[in-house]
PDB file of N, CA and C in Angstrom:
ATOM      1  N   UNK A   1      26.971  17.202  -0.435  1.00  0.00           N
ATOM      2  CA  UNK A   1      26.484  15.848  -0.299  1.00  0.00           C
ATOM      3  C   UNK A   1      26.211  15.586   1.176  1.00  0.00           C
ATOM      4  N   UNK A   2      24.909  15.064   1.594  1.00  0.00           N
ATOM      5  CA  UNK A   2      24.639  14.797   2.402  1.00  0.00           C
ATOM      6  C   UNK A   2      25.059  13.172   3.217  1.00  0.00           C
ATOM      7  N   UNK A   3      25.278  13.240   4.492  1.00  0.00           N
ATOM      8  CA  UNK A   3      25.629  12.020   5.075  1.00  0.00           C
ATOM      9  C   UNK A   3      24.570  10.934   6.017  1.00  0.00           C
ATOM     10  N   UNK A   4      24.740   9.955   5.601  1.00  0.00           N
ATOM     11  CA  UNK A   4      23.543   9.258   6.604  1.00  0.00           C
ATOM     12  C   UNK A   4      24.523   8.114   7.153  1.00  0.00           C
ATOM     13  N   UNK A   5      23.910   8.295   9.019  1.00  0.00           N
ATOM     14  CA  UNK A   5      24.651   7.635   9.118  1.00  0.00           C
ATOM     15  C   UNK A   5      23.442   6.294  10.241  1.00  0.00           C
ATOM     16  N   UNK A   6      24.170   4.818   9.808  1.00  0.00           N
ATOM     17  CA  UNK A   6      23.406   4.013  10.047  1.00  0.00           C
ATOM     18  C   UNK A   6      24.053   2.505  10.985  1.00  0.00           C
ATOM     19  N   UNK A   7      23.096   2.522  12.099  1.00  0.00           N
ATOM     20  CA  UNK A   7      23.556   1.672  13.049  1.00  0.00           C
ATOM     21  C   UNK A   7      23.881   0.287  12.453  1.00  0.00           C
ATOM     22  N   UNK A   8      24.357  -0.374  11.946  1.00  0.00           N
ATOM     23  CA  UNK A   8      24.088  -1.852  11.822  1.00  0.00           C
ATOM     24  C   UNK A   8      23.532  -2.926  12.540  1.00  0.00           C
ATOM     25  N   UNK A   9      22.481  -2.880  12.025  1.00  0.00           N
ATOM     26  CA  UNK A   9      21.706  -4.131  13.274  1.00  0.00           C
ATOM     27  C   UNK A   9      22.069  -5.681  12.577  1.00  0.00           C
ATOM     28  N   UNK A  10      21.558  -6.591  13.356  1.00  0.00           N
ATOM     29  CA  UNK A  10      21.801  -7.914  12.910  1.00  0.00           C
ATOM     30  C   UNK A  10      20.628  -7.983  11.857  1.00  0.00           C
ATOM     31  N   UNK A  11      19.965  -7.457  11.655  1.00  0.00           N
ATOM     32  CA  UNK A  11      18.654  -7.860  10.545  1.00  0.00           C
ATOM     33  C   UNK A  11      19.085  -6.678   9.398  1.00  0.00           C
ATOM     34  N   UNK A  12      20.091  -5.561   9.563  1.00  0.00           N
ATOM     35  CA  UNK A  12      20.879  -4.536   8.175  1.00  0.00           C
ATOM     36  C   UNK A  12      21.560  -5.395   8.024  1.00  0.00           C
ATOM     37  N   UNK A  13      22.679  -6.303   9.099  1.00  0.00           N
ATOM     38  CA  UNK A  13      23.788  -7.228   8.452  1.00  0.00           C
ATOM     39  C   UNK A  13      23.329  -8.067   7.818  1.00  0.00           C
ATOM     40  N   UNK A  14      22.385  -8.748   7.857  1.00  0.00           N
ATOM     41  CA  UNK A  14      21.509 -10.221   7.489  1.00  0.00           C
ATOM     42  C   UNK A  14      21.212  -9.638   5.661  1.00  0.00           C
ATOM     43  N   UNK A  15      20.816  -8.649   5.622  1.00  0.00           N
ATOM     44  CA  UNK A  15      20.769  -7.915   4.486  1.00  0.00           C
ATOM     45  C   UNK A  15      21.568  -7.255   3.612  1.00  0.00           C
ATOM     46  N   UNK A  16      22.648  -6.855   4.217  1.00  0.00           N
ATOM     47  CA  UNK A  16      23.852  -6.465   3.468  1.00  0.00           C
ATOM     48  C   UNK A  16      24.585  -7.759   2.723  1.00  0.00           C
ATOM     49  N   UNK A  17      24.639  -8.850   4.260  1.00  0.00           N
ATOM     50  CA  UNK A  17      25.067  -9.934   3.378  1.00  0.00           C
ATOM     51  C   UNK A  17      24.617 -10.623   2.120  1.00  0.00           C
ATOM     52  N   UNK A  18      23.678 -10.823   2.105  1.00  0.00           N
ATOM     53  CA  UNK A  18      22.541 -11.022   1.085  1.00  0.00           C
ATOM     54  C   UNK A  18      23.078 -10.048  -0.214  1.00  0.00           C
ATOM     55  N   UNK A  19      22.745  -8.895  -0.105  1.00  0.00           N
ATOM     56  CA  UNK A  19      23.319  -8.260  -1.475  1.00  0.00           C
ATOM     57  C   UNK A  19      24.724  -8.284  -1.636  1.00  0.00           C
ATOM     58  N   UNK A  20      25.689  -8.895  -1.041  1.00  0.00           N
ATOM     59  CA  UNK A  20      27.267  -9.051  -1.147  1.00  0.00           C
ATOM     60  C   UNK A  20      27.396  -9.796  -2.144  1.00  0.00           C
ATOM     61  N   UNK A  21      26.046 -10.845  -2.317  1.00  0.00           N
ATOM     62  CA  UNK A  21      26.244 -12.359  -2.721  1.00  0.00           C
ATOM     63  C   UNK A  21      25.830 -11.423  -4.759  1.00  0.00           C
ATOM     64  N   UNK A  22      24.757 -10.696  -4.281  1.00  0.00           N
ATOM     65  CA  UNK A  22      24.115 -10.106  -5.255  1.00  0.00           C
ATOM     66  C   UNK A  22      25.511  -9.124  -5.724  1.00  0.00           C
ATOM     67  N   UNK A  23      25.581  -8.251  -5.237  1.00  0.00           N
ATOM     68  CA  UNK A  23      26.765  -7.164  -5.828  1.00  0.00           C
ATOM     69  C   UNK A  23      28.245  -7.230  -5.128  1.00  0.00           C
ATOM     70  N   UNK A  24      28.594  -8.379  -5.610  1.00  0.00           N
ATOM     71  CA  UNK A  24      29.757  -8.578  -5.296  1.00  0.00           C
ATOM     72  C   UNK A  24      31.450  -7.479  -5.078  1.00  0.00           C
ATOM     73  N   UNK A  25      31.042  -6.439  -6.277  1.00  0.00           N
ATOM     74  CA  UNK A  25      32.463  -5.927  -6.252  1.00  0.00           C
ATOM     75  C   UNK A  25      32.459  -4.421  -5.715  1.00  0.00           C
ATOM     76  N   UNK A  26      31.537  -4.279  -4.971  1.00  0.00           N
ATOM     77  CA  UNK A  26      30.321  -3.432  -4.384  1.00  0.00           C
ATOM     78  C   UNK A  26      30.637  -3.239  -3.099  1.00  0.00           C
ATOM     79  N   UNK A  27      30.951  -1.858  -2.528  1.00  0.00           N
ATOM     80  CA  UNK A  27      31.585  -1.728  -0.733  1.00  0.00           C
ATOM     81  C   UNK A  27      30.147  -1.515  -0.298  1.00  0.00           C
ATOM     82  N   UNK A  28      29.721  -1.681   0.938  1.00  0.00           N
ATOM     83  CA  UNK A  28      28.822  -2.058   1.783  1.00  0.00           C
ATOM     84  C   UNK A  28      28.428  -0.438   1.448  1.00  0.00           C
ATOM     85  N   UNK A  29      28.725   0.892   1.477  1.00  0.00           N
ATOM     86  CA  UNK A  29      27.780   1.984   0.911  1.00  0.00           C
ATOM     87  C   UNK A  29      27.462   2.116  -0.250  1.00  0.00           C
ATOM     88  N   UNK A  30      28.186   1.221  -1.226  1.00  0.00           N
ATOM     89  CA  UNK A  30      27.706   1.338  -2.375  1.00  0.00           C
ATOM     90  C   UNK A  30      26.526   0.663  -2.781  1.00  0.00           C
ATOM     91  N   UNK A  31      26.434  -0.571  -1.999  1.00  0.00           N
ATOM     92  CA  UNK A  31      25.179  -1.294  -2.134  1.00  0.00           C
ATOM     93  C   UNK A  31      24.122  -0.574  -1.350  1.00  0.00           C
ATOM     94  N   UNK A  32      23.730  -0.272  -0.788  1.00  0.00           N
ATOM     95  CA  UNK A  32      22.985   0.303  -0.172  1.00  0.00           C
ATOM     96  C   UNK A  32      22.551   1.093  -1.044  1.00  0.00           C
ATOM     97  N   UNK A  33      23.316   2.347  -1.303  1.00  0.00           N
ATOM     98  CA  UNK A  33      22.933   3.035  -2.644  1.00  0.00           C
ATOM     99  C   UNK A  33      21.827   2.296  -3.408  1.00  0.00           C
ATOM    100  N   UNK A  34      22.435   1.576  -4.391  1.00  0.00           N
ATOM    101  CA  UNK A  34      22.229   0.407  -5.547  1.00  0.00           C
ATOM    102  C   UNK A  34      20.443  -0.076  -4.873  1.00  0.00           C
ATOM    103  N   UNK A  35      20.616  -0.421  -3.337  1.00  0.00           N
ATOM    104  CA  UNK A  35      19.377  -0.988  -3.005  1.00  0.00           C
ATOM    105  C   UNK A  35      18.201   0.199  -3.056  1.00  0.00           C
ATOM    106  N   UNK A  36      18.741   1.290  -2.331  1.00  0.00           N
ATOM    107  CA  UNK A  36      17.798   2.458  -2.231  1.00  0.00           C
ATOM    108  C   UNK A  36      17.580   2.737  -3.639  1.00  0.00           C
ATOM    109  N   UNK A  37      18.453   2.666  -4.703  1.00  0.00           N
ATOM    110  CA  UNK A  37      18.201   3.076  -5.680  1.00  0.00           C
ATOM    111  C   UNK A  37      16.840   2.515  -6.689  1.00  0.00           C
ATOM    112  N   UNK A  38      17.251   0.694  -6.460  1.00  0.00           N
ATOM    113  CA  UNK A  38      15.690   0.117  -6.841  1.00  0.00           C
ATOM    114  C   UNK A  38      14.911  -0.089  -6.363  1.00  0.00           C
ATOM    115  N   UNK A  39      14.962   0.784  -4.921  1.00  0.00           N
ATOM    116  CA  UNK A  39      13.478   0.130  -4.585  1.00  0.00           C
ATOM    117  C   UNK A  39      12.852   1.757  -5.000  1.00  0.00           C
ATOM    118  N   UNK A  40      13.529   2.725  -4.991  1.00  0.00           N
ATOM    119  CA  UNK A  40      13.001   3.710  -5.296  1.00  0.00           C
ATOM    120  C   UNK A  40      12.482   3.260  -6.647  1.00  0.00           C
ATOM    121  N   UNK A  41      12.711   3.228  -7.776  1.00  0.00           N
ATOM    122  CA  UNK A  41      12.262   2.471  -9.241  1.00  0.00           C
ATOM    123  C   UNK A  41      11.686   1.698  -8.957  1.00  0.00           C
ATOM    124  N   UNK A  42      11.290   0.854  -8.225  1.00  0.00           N
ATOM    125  CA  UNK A  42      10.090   0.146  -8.068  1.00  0.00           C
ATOM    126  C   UNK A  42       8.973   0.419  -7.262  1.00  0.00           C
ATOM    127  N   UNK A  43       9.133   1.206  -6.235  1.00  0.00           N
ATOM    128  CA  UNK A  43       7.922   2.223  -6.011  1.00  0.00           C
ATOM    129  C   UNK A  43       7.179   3.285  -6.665  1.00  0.00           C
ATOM    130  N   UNK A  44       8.249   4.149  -7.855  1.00  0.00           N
ATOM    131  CA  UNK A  44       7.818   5.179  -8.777  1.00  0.00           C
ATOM    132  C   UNK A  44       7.302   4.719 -10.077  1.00  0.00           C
ATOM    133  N   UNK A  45       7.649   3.717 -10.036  1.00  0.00           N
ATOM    134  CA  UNK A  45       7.140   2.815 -11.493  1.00  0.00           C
ATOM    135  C   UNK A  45       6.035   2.499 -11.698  1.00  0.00           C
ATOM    136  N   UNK A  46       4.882   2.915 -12.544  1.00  0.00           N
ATOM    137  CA  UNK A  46       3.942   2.198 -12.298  1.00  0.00           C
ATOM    138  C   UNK A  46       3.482   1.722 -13.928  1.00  0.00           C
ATOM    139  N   UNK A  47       3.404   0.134 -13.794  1.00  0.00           N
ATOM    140  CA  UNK A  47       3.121  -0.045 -14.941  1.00  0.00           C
ATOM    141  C   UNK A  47       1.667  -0.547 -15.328  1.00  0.00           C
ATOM    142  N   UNK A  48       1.248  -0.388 -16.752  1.00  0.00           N
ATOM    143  CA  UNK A  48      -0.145   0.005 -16.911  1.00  0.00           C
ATOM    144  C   UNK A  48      -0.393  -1.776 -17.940  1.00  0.00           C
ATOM    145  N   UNK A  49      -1.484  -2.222 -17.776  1.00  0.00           N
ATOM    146  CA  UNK A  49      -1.904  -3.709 -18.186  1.00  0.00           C
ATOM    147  C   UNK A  49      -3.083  -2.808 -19.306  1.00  0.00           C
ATOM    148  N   UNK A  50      -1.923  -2.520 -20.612  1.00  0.00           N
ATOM    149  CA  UNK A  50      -3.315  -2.000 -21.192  1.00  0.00           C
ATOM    150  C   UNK A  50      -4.460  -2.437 -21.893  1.00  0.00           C
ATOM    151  N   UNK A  51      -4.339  -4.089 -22.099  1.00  0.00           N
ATOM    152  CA  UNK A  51      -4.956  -5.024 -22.858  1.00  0.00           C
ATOM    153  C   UNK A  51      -6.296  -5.373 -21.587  1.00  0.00           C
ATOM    154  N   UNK A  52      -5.962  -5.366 -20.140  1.00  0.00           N
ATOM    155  CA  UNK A  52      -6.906  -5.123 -19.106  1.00  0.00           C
ATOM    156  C   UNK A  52      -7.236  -4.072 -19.068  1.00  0.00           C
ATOM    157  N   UNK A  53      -6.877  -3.523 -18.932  1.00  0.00           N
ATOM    158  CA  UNK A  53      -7.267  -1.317 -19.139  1.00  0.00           C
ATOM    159  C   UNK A  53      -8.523  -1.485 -19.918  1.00  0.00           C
ATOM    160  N   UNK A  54      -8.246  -1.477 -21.303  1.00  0.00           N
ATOM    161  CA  UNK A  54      -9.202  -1.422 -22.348  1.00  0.00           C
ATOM    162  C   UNK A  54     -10.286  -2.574 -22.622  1.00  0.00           C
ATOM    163  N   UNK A  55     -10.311  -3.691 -21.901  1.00  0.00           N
ATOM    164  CA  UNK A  55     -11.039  -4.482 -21.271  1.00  0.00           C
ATOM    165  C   UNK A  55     -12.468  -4.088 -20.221  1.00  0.00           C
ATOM    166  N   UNK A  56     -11.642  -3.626 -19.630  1.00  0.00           N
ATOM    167  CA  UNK A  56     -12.230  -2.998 -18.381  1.00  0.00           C
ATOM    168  C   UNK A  56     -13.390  -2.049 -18.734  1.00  0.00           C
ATOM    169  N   UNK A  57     -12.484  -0.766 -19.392  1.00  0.00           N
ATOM    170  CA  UNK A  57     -12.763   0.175 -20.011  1.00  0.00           C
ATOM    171  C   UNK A  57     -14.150  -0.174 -21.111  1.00  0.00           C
ATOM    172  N   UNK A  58     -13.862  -1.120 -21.759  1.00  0.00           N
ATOM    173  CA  UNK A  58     -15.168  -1.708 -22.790  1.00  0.00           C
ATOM    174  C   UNK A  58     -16.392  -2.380 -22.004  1.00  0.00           C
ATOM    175  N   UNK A  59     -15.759  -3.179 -21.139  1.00  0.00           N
ATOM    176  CA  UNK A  59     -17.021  -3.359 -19.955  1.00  0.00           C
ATOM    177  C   UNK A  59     -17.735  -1.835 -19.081  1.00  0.00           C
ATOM    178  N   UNK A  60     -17.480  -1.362 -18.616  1.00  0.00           N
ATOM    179  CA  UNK A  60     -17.984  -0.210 -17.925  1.00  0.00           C
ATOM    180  C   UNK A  60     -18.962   0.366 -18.928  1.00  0.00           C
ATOM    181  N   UNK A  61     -18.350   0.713 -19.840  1.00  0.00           N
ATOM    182  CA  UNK A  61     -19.179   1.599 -21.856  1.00  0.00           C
ATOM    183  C   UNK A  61     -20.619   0.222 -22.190  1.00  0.00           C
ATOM    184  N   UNK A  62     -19.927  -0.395 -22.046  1.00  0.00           N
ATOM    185  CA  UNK A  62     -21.177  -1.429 -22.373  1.00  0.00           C
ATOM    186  C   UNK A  62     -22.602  -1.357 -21.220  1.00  0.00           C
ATOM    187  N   UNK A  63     -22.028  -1.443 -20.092  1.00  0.00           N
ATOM    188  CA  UNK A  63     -22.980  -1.547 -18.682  1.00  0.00           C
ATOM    189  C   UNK A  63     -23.954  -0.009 -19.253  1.00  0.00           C
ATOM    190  N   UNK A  64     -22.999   1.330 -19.684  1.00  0.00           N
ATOM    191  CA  UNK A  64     -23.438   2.251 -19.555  1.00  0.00           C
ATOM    192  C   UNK A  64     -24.620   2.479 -21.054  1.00  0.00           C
ATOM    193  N   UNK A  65     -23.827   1.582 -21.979  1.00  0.00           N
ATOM    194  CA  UNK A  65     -24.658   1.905 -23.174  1.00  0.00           C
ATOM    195  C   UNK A  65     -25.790   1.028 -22.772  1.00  0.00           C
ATOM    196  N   UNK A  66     -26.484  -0.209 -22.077  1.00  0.00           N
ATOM    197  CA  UNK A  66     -27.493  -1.055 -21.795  1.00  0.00           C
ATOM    198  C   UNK A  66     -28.224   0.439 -20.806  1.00  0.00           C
ATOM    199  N   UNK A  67     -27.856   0.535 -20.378  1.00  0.00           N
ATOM    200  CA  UNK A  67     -28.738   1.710 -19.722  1.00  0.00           C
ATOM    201  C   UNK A  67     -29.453   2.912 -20.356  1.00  0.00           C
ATOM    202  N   UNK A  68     -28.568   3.294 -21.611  1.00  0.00           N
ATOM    203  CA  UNK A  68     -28.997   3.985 -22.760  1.00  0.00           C
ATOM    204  C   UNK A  68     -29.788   3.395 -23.569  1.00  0.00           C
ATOM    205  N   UNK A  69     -30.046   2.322 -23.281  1.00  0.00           N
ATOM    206  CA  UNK A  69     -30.729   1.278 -24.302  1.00  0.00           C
ATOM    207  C   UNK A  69     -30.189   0.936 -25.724  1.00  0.00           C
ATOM    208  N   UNK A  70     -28.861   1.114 -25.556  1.00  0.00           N
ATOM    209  CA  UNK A  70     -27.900   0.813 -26.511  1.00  0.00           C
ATOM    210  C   UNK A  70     -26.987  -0.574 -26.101  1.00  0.00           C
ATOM    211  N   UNK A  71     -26.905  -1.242 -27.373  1.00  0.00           N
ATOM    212  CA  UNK A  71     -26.006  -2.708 -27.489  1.00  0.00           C
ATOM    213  C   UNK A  71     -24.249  -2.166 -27.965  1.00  0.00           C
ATOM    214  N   UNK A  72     -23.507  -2.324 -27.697  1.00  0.00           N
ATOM    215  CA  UNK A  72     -22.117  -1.990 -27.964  1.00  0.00           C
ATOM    216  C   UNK A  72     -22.095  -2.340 -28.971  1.00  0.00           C
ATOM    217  N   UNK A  73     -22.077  -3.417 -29.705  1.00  0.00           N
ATOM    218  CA  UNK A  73     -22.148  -4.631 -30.432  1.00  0.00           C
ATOM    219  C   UNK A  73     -22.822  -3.508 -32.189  1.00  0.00           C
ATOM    220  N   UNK A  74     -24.168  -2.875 -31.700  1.00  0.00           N
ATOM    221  CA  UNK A  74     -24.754  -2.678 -32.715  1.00  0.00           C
ATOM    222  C   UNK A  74     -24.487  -1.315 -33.021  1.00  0.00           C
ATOM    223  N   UNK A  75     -23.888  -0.287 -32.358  1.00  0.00           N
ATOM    224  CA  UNK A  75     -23.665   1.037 -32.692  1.00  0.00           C
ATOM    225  C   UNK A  75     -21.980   1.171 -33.418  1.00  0.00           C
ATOM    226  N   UNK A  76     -21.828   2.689 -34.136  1.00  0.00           N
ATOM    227  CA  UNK A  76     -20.714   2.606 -35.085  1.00  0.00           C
ATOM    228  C   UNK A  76     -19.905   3.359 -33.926  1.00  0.00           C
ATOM    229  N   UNK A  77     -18.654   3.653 -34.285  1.00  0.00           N
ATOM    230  CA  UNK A  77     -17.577   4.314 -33.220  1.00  0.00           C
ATOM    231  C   UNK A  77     -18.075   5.850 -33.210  1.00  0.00           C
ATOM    232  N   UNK A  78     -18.332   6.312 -34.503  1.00  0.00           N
ATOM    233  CA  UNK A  78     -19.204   7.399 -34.683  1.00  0.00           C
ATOM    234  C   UNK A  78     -20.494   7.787 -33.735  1.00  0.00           C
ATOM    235  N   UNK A  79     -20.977   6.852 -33.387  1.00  0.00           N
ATOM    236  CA  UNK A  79     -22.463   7.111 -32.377  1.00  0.00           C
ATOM    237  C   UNK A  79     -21.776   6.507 -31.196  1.00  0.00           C
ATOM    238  N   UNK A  80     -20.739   6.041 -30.929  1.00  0.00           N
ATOM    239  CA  UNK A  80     -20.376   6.129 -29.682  1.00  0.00           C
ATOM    240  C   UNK A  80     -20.244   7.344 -29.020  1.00  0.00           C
ATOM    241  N   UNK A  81     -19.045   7.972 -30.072  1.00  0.00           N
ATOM    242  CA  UNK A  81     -18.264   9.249 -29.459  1.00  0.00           C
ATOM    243  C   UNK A  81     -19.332  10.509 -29.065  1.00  0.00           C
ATOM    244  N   UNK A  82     -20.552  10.096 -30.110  1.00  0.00           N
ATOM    245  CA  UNK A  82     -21.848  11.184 -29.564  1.00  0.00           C
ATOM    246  C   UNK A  82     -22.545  11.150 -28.783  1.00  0.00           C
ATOM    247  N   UNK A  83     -22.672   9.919 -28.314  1.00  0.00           N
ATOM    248  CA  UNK A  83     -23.294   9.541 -27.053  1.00  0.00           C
ATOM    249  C   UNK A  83     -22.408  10.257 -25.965  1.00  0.00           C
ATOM    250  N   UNK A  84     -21.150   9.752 -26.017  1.00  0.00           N
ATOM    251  CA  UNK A  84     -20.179  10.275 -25.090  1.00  0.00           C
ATOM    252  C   UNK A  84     -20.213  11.804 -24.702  1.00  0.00           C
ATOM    253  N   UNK A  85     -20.130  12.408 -25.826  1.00  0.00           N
ATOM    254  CA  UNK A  85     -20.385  13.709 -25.595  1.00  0.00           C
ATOM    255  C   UNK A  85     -21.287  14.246 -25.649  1.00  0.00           C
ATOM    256  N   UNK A  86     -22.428  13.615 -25.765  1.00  0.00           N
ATOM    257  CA  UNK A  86     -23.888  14.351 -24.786  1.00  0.00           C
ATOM    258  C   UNK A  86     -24.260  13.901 -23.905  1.00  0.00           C
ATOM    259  N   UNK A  87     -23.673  12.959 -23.035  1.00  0.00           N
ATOM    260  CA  UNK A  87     -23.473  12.425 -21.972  1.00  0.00           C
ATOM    261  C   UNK A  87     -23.838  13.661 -20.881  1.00  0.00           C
TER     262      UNK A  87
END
C-alpha cells in the first residue's frame, strides 16, 4: 500500500471541515478516501440521455433521407435499413 502524504492548507482544512459535517464518524484519511473515491465515479461515469440520443439520431436520418429524396415519415424500417446499407 502506497502512502500519500499531504500538506494541509487552509483551503484542504476549509474542505475537510465541510465533509466532517458530511461524514461524520469518518477520520480525516478516511474521508478523503470516500472524497477521491466519488469524484473518481463521477468522472468515469458517463451517463447516456437516450430519449435525446434517439432524437438526435432521428433528426440527422431525416436531414440525410431529404437529401436522398426520401421523407422519414413515408418509408418502411425495411427501406430504411437498405438505404443504410447502400449508403
Amino acid at each position: 500500500m502506497n502512502t500519500i502524504r499531504l500538506t494541509v492548507t487552509p483551503e484542504i482544512r476549509e474542505v475537510l471541515d465541510i465533509l466532517k459535517v458530511k461524514y461524520p464518524p469518518l477520520s480525516e484519511p478516511e474521508i478523503l478516501k470516500v472524497a477521491l473515491s466519488e469524484l473518481y465515479s463521477k468522472t468515469t461515469q458517463q451517463t447516456v440521455n437516450i430519449q435525446n440520443l434517439t432524437a438526435r439520431g432521428r433528426n440527422y436520418f431525416s436531414a440525410w433521407l431529404k437529401k436522398q429524396g426520401k421523407n422519414i415519415d413515408a418509408i418502411t424500417e425495411d427501406e430504411a435499413y437498405t438505404l443504410i446499407k447502400n449508403a
